[in-house]
Protein backbone atom coordinates (compact mmCIF):
# COMPACT_ATOMS: atom_id res chain seq x y z
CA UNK A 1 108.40 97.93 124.16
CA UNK A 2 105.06 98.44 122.32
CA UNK A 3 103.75 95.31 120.21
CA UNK A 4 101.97 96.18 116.79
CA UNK A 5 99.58 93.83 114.84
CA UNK A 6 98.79 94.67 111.34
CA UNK A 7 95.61 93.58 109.91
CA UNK A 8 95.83 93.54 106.17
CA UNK A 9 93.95 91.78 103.37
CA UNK A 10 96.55 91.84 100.67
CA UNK A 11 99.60 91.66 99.16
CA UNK A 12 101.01 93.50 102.20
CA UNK A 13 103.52 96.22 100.85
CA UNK A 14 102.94 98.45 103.59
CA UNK A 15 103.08 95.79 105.94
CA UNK A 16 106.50 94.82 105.19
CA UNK A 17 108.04 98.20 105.21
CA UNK A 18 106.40 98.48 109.04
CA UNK A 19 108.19 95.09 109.60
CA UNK A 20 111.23 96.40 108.12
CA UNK A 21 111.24 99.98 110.06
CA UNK A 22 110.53 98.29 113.38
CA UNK A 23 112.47 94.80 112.85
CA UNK A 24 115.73 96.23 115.46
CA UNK A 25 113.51 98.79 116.88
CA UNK A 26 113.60 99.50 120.72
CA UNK A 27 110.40 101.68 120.72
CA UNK A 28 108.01 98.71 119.15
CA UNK A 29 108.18 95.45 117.10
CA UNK A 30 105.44 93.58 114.89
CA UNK A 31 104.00 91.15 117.00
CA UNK A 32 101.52 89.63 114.36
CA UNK A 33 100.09 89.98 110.97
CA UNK A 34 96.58 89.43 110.82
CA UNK A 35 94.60 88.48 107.48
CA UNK A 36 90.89 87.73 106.80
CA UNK A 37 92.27 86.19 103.16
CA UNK A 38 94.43 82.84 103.96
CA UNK A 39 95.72 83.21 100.65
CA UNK A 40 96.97 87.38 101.31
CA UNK A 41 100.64 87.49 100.10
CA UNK A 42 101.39 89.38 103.56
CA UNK A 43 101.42 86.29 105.19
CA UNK A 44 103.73 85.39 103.35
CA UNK A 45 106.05 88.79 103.94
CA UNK A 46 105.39 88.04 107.44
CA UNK A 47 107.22 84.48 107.42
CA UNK A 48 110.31 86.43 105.99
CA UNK A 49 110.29 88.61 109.27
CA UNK A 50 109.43 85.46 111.74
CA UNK A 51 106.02 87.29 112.50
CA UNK A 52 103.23 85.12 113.24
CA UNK A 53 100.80 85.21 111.07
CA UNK A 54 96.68 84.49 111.99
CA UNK A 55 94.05 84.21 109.67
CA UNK A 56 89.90 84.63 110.32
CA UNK A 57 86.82 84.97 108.86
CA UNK A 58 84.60 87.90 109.08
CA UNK A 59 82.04 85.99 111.07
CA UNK A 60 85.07 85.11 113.56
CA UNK A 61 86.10 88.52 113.57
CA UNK A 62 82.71 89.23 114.84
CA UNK A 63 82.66 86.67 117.65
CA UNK A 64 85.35 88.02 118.93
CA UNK A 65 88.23 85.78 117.76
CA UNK A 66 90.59 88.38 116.79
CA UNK A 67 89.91 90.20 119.35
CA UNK A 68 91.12 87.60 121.59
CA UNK A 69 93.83 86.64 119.53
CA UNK A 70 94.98 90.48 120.13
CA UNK A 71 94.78 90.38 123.93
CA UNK A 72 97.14 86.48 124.10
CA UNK A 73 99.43 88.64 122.00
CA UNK A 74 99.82 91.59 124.49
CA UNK A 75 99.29 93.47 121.24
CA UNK A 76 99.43 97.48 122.15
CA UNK A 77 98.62 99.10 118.60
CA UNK A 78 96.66 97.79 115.52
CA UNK A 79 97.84 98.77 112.46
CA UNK A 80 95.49 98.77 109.21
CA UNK A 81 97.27 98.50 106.05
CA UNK A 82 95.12 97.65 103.29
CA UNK A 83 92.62 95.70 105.43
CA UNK A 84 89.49 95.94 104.03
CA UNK A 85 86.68 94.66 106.50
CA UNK A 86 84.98 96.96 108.51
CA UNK A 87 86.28 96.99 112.43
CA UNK A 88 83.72 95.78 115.27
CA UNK A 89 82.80 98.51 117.81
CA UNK A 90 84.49 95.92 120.72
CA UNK A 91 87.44 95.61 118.60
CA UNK A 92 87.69 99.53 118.47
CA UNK A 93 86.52 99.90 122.43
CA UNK A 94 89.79 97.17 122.81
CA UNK A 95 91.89 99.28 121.18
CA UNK A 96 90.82 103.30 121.90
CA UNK A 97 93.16 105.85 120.26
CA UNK A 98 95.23 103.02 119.63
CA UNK A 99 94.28 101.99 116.05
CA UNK A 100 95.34 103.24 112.85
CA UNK A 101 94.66 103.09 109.18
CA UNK A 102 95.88 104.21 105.70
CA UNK A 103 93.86 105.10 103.14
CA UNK A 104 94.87 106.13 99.87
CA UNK A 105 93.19 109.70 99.34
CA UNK A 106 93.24 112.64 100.89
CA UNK A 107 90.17 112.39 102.85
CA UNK A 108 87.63 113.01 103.50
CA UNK A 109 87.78 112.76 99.67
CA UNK A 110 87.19 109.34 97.87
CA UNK A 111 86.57 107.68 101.38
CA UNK A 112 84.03 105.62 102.92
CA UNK A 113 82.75 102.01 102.24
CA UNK A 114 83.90 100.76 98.83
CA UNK A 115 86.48 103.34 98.84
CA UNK A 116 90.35 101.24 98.18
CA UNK A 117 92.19 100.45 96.15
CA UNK A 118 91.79 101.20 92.76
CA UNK A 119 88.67 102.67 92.81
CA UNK A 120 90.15 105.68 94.97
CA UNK A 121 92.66 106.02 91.96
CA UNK A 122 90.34 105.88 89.71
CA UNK A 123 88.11 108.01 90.86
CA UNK A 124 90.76 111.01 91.52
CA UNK A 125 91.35 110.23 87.66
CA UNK A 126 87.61 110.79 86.70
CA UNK A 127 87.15 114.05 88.90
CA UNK A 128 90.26 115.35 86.85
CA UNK A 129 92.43 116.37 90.45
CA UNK A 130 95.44 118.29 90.66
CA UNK A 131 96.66 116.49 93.62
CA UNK A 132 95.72 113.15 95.66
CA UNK A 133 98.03 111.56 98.16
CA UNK A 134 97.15 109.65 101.54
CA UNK A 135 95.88 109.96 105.00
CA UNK A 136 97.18 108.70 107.99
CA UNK A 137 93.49 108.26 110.57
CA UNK A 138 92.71 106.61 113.99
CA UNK A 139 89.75 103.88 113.58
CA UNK A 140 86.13 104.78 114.72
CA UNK A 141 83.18 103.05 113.73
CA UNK A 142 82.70 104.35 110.46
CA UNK A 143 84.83 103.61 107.52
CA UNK A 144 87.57 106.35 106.96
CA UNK A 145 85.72 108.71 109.63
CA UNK A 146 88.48 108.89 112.33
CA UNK A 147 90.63 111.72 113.72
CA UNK A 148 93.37 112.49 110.92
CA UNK A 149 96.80 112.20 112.24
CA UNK A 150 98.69 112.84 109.31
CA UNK A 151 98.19 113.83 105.43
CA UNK A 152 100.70 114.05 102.39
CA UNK A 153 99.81 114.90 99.00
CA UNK A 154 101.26 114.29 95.51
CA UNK A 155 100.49 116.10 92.17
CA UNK A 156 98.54 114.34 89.47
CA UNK A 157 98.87 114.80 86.12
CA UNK A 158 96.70 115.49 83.39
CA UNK A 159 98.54 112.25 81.50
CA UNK A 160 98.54 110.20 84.63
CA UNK A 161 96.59 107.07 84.53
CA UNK A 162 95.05 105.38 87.51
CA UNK A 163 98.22 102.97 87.69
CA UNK A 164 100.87 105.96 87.48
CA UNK A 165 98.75 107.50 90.40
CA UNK A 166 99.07 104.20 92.50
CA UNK A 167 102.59 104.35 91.97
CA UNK A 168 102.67 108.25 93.32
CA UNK A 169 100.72 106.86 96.53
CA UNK A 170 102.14 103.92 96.94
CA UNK A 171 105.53 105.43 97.05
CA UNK A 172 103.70 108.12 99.69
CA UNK A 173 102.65 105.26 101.88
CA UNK A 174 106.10 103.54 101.97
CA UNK A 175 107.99 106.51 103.25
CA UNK A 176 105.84 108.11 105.53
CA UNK A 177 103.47 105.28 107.54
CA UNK A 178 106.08 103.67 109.32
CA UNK A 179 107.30 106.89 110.45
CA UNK A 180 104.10 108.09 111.43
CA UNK A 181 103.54 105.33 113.66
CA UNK A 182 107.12 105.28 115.78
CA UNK A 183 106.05 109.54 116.30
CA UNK A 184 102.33 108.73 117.94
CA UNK A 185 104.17 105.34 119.45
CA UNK A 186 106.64 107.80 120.79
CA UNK A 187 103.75 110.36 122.12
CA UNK A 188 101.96 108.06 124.07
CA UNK A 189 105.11 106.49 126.23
């Protein structure tokens, strides 16, 4: 059985419907939540799954302390959702082809440092697009640069505001992320 972490730095929606799809799973199970923010509601989300839950700083990050925190775990994947601190290159060397991330746009649109959140809906609002939606990516060393595993779009509006669009992608990242990660799970047993 494959053990996940999820690094998030948030309120941790995604994260709990990954802890949800994989909580009777026989293919993987969520192993720990990670959080730079010791405050992050996902910790909390975690507690209701009996995941473990680890916080750091950036500056322990980069010393190496989740990294190590990763390898007592036995953790297989990483998971990004909504984590917002860029990755070190050991971390990704750790971890090759075996790290994943959200983001909220169908890149390479609205991607790149700076680029979550609201400020990716907003910005889809200001351009005036037809469509936005989210893209499934492995982790390299640049932000939002990695090899796209998966895309799904959503129309936008004319009378949609930044908020409504959330809604659209948040909905979007709900349904498909878990299952994205059981299918490359399931490629590389």
């Amino acid at each position: 059985m494959k053990r996940l972490a999820i690094l998030a730095s948030g309120s941790g929606s995604n994260a709990e419907k990954i802890m949800e799809h994989f909580q009777n799973s026989e293919k993987a199970t969520v192993g720990l939540i990670a959080s730079n923010k010791p405050d992050a509601f996902v910790l909390e989300r975690a507690k209701k799954f009996d995941v473990p839950g680890f916080t750091f700083t950036r500056k322990e990050m980069e010393a190496g302390d989740l990294l190590r925190k990763l390898q007592a775990k036995q953790i297989d994947w990483v998971i990004l959702a909504g984590f917002l601190l860029k990755i070190p290159e050991d971390l990704i060397r750790a971890f090759p082809d075996r790290m994943v991330n959200i983001h909220p746009a169908l890149l390479p649109n609205y991607g790149g440092k700076g680029m979550y959140g609201m400020k990716v809906h907003e910005a889809v609002k200001a351009a005036g697009d037809a469509q936005t939606g989210i893209t499934i990516h492995l982790v390299n060393e640049n932000y939002d640069e990695g090899k796209i595993i998966f895309q799904a779009a959503t129309p936008v509006s004319p009378g949609d505001s930044p908020e409504t669009i959330a809604e659209k992608v948040h909905a979007l990242e709900h349904r498909y992320f878990p299952e994205v990660i059981e299918s490359i799970i399931k490629k590389e047993s």
